[in-house]
Protein backbone atom coordinates (compact mmCIF):
# COMPACT_ATOMS: atom_id res chain seq x y z
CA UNK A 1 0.00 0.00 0.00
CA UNK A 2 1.16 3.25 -0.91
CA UNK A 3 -0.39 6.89 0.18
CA UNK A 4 0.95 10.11 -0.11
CA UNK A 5 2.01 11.32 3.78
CA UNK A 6 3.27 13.86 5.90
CA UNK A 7 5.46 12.84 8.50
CA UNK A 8 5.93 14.57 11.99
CA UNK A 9 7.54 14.24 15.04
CA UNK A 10 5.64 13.80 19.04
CA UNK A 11 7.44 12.69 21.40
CA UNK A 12 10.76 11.99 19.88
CA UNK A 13 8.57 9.57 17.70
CA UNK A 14 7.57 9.46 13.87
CA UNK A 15 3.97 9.68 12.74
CA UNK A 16 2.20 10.38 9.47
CA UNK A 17 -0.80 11.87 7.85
CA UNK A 18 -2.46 9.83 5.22
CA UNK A 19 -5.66 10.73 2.97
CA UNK A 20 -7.90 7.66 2.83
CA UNK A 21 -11.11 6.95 0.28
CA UNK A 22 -13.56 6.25 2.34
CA UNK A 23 -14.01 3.32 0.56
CA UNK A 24 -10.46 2.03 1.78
CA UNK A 25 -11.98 2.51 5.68
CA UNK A 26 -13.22 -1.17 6.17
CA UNK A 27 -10.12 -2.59 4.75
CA UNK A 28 -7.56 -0.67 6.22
CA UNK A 29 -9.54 -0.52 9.67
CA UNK A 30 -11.62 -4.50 9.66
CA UNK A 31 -14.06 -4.70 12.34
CA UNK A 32 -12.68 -6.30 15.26
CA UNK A 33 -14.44 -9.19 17.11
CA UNK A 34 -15.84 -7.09 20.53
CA UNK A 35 -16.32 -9.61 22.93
CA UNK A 36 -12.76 -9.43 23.84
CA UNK A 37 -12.00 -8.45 27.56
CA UNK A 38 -11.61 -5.11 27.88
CA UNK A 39 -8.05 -5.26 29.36
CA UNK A 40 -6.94 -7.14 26.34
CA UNK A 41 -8.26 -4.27 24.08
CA UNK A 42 -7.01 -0.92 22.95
CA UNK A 43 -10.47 0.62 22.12
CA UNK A 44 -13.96 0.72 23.96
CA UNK A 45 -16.78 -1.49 22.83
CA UNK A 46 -18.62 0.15 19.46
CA UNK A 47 -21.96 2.06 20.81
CA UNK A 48 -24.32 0.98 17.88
CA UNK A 49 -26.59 3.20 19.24
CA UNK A 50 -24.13 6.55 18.27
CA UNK A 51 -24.40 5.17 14.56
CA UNK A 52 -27.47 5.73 12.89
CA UNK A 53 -27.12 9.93 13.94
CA UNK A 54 -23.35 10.13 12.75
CA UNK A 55 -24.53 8.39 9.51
CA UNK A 56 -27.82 10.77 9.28
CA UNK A 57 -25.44 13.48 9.64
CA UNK A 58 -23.44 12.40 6.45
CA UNK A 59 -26.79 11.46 4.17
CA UNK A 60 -28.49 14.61 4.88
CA UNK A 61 -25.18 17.00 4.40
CA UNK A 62 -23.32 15.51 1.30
CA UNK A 63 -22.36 19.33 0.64
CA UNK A 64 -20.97 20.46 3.84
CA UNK A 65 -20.47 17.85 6.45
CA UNK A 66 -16.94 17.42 7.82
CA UNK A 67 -14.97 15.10 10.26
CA UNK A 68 -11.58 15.48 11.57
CA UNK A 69 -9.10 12.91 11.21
CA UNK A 70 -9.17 9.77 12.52
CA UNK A 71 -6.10 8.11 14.58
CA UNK A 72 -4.79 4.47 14.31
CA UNK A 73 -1.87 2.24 14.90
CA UNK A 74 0.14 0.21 12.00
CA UNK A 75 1.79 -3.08 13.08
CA UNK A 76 3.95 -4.06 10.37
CA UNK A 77 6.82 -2.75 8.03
CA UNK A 78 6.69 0.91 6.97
CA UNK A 79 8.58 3.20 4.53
CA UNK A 80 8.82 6.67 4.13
CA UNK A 81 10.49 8.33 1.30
CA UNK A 82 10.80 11.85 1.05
CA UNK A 83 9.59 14.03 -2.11
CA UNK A 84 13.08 16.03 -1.96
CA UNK A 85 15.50 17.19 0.49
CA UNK A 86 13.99 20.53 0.57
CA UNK A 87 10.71 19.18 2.04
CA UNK A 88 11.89 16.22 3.49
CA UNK A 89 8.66 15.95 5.36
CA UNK A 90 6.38 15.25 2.38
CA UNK A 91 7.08 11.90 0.69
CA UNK A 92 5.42 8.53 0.16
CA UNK A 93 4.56 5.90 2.70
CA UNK A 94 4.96 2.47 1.68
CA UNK A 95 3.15 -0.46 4.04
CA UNK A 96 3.51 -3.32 4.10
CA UNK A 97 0.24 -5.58 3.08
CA UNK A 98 1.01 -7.88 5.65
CA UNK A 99 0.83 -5.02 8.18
CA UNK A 100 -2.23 -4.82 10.69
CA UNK A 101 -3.71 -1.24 11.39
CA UNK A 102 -5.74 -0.30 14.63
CA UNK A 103 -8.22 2.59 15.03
CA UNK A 104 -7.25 4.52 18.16
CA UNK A 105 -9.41 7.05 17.75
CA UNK A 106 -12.81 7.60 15.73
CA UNK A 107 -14.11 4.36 15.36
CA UNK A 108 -17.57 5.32 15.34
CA UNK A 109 -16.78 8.28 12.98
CA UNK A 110 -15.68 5.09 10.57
CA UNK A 111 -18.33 3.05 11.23
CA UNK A 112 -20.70 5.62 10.37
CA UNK A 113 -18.86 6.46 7.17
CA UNK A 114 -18.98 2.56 5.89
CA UNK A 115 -22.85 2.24 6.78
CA UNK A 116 -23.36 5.43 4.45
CA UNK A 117 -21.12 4.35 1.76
CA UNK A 118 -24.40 1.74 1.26
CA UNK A 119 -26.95 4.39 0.69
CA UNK A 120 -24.37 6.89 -1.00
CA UNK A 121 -21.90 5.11 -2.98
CA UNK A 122 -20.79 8.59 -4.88
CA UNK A 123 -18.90 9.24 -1.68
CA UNK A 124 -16.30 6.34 -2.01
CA UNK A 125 -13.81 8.64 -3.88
CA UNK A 126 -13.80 11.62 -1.00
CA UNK A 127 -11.35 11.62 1.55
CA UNK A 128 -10.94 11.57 5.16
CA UNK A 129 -7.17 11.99 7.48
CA UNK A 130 -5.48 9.68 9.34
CA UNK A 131 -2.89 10.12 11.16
CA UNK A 132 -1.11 6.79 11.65
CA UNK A 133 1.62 5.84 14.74
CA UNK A 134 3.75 3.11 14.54
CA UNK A 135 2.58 0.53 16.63
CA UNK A 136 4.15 -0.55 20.03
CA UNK A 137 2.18 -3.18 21.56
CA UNK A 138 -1.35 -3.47 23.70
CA UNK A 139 0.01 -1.19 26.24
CA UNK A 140 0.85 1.63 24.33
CA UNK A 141 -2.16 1.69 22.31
CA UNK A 142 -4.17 1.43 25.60
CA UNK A 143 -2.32 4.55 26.52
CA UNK A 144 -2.97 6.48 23.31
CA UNK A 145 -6.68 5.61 23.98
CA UNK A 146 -6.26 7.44 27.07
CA UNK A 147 -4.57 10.71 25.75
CA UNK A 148 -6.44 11.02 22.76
CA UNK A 149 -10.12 11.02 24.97
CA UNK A 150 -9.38 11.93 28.30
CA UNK A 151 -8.84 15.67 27.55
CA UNK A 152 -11.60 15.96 25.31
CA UNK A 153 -14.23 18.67 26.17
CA UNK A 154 -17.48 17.91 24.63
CA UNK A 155 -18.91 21.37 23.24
CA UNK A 156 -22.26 21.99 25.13
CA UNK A 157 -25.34 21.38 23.52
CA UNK A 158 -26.07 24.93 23.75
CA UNK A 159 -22.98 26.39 21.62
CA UNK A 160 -23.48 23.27 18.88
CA UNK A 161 -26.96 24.37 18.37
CA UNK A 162 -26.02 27.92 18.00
CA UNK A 163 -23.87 26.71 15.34
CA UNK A 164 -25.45 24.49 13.48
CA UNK A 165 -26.86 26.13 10.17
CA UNK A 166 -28.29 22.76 8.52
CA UNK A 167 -30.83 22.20 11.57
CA UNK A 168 -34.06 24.26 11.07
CA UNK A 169 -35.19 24.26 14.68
CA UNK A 170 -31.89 25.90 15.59
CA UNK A 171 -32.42 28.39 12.57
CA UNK A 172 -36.05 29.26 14.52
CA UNK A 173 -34.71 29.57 17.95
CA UNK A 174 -31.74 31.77 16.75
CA UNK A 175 -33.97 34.06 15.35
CA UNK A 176 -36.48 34.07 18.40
CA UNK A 177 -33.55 35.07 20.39
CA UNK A 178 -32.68 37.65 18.08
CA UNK A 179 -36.22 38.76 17.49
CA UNK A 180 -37.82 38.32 21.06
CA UNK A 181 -35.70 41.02 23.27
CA UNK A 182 -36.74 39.43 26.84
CA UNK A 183 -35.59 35.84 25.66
CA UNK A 184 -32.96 37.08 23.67
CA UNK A 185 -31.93 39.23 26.65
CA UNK A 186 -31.79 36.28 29.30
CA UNK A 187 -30.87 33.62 27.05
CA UNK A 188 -27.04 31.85 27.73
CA UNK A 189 -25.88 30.80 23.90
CA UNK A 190 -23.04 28.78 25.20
CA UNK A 191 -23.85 26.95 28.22
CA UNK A 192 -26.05 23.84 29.26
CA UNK A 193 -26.15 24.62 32.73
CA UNK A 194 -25.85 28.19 35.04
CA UNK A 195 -25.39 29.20 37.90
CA UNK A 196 -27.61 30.44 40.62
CA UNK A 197 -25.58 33.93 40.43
CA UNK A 198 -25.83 33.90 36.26
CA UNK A 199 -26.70 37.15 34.63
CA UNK A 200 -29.03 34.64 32.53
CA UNK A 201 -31.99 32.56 33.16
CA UNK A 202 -32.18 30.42 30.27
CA UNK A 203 -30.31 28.47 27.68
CA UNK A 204 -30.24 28.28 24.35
CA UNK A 205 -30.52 24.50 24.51
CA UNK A 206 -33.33 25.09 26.58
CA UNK A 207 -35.06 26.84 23.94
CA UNK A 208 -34.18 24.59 21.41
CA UNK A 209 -35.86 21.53 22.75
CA UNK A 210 -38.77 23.97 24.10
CA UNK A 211 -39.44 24.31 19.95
CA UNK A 212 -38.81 20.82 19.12
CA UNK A 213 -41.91 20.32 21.23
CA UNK A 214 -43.90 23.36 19.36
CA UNK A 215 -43.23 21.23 16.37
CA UNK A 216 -43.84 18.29 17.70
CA UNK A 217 -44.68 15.38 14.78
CA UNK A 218 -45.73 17.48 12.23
CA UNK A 219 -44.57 16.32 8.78
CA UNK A 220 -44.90 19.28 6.76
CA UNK A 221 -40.97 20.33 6.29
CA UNK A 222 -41.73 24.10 6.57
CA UNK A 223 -41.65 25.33 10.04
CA UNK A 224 -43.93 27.47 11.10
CA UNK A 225 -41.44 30.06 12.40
CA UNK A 226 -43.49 32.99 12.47
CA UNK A 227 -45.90 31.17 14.50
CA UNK A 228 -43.79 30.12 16.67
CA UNK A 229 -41.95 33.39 16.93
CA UNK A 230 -45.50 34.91 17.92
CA UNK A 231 -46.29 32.18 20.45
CA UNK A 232 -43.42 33.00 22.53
CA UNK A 233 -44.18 36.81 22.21
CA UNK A 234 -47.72 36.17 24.28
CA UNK A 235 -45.94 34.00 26.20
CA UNK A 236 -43.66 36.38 27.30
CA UNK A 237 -46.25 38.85 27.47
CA UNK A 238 -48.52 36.64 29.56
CA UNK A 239 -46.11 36.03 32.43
CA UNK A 240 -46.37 38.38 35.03
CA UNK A 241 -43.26 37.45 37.26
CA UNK A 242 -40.90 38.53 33.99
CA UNK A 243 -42.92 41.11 33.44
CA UNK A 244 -42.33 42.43 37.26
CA UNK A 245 -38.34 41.22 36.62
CA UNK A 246 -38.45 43.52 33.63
CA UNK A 247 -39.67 46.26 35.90
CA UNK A 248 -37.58 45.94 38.74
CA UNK A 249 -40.55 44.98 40.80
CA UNK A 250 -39.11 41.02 41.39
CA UNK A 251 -35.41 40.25 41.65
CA UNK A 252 -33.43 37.75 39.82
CA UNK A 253 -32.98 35.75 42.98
CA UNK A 254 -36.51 35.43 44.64
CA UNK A 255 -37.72 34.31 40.49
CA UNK A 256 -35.37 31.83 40.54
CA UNK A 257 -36.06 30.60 44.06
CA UNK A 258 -39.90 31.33 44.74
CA UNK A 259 -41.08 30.75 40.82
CA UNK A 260 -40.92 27.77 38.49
CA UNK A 261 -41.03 30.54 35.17
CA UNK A 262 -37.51 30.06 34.67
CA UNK A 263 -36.94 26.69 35.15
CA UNK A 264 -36.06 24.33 31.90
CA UNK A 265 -38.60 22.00 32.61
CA UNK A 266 -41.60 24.73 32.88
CA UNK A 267 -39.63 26.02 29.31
CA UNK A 268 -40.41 22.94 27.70
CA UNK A 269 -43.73 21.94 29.10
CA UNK A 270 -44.51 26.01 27.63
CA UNK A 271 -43.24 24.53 23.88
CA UNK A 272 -45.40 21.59 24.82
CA UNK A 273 -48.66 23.56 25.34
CA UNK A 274 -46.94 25.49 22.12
CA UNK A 275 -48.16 22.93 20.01
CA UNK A 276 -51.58 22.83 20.29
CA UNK A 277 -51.56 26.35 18.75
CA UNK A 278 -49.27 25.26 16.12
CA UNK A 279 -51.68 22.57 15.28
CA UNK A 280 -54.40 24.51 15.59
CA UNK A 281 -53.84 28.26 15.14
CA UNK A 282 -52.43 30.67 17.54
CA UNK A 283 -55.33 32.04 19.97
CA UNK A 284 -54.07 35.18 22.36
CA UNK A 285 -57.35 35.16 24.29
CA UNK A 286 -56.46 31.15 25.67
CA UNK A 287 -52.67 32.39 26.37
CA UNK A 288 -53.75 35.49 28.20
CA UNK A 289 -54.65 33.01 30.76
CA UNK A 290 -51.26 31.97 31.77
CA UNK A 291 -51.66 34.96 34.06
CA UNK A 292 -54.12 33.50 36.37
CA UNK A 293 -51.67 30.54 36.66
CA UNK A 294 -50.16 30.20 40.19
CA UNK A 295 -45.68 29.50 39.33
CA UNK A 296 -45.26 29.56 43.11
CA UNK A 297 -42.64 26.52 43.66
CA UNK A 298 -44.35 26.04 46.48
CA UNK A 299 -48.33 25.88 44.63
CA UNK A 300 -49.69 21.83 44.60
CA UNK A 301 -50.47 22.25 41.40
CA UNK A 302 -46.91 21.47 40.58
CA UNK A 303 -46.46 18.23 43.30
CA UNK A 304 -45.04 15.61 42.10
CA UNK A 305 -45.50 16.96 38.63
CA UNK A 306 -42.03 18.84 38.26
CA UNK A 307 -41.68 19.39 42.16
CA UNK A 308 -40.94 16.84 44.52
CA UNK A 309 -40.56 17.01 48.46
CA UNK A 310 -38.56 19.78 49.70
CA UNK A 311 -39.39 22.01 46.67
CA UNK A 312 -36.33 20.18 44.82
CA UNK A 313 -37.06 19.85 40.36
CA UNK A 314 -37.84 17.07 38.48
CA UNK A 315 -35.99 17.29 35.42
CA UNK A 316 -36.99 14.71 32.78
CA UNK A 317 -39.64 13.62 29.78
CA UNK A 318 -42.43 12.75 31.83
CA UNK A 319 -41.83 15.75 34.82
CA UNK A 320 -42.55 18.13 31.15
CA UNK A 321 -45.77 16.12 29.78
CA UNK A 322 -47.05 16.54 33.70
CA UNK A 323 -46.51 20.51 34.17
CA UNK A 324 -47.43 20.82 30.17
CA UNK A 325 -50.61 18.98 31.30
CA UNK A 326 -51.34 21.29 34.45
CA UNK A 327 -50.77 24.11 32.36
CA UNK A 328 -53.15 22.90 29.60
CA UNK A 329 -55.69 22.12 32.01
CA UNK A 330 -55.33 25.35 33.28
CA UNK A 331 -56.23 27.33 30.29
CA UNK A 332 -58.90 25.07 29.80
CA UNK A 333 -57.54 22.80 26.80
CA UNK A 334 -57.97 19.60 25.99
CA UNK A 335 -54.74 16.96 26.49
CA UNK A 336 -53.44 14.74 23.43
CA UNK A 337 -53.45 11.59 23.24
CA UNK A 338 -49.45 10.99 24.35
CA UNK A 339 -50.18 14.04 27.56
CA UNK A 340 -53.35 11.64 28.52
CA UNK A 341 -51.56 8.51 28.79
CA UNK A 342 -49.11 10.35 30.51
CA UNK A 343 -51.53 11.86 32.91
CA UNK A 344 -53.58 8.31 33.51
CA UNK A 345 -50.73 7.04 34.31
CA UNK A 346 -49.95 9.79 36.94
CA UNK A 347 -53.06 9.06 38.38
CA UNK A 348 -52.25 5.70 38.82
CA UNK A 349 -49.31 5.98 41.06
């Protein structure tokens, strides 16, 4: 095998940077048998359950998706000869077909890649890096597992949203922020979770899954954004305690502790009541009612629904269907069919 490769130096030791087609991934990178014992592996167990988005990710972007290079270990005779003396570092890399090569890093990345290679052959030409180490045994590839993961920093789900200009319910909640001055006001765009002493009381995640909800399972692929956009207006409009925040009349601290309106869960259930109206029409006289509602932590219409003993959050799927429900209730509207089952089987416990 022969690829054109840069070579470098870490740690006193030679590596280089090859470009593979990704049709070369499965034989330069075979699947290895996983029910090996971990200790006598260099690489965690695939998580099939990672695939299937990685590979969406690559069918629905053909144009613009991108992955950074993957990492593996060669275990067999190598050469590297050098273009010219004056870039000694750019040359070919000749390997040996007998050699072995082990993914260190990105395995799921290639897995991905080979399972959409089978709906989109026209990608077996393109190219991804890899940067290839000689390898040194079980032990030193265990290590490199180490270093090349144990400093990584996954970027909050917050920031990657904020990014990310192929998903359309990230397009809708950018421009709500930028179009809705209280949300876009109190909104963090970079972090999953604040503090009780943060300047903001949302985040854009928060947002983001809040509209998810608004859209719920409708199939039409046009988004409703100026409905949406609207909904969130009243909203806004309807709640009293930002209203008084927005005044000066309530302080950041006694919302946050006395009042559920800022919580993520109350967010979401909101985008759940959302929609209703976005199935069946906005209607400003039902939302005006979100005034009467009592957001007290402390009010039993919220027990056990998103608020457990001790006034302490419930933070999950079913805590949002249950204060969705309360709130739908509330203004008088009538629960689908996923919110009933959800609310029978509150009933039941």
């Amino acid at each position: 095998m022969k690829y054109t490769a840069i070579k470098g130096i870490q740690a006193g030791k030679e590596y280089f940077t090859i470009m593979v087609k990704l049709k070369e991934l499965e034989i330069l990178f075979p699947k290895l048998e996983e029910d090996v014992l971990p200790e006598k592996r260099a690489q965690r167990k695939l998580n099939q359950k990672r695939i299937p988005a990685i590979k969406r990710y690559i069918v629905e972007n053909l144009d613009t998706y991108v992955f950074s290079a993957l990492a593996g270990s060669v275990d067999g005779k190598i050469d590297f000869t050098s273009f010219s003396d004056e870039y000694p570092e750019v040359g070919i890399l000749e390997i040996s077909d007998k050699a072995t090569f082990l993914i260190n890093d990105g395995q799921h990345r290639k897995t991905a890649i080979i399972d959409a290679l089978k709906e989109c052959p026209a990608l077996a030409d393109e190219t991804i890096p890899v940067v290839l180490f000689k390898d040194m045994g079980l032990k030193r590839s265990q290590q490199m597992f180490t270093d090349l993961n144990k400093h990584a920093v996954k970027t909050s789900n917050s920031l990657s949203e904020l990014y990310d200009s192929t998903d359309k319910i990230a397009a809708v909640t950018r421009n709500l922020l930028e179009q809705n001055e209280f949300i876009g006001k109190y909104t963090d765009k970079e972090k999953d979770n604040l503090s009780m002493n943060s300047a903001a009381l949302f985040t854009f995640n928060t947002f983001y899954k809040a509209n998810k909800r608004i859209i719920g399972n409708s199939k039409n692929d046009e988004i409703k954004e100026v409905l949406i956009i609207e909904f969130w207006r009243m909203v806004v409009e309807n709640i009293e305690q930002w209203t008084m925040l927005e005044n000066g009349e309530l302080p950041k601290s006694r919302l946050r502790s006395e009042y559920l309106v800022c919580q993520s869960v109350v967010i979401e259930a909101l985008g759940q009541l959302g929609n209703h109206f976005y199935v069946n029409g906005l209607d400003e006289t039902i939302l005006m009612g979100l005034k009467r509602i009592d957001w007290h932590r402390s009010s039993k219409l919220w027990k056990k629904r998103c608020v457990k003993e001790k006034e302490k959050m419930v933070k999950n799927s079913v805590a949002v269907y249950l204060t969705a429900n309360a709130i739908k209730s509330s203004l008088g509207l009538q629960l689908n069919d996923e919110e009933e089952k959800q609310e029978n089987k509150f009933k039941r416990r």
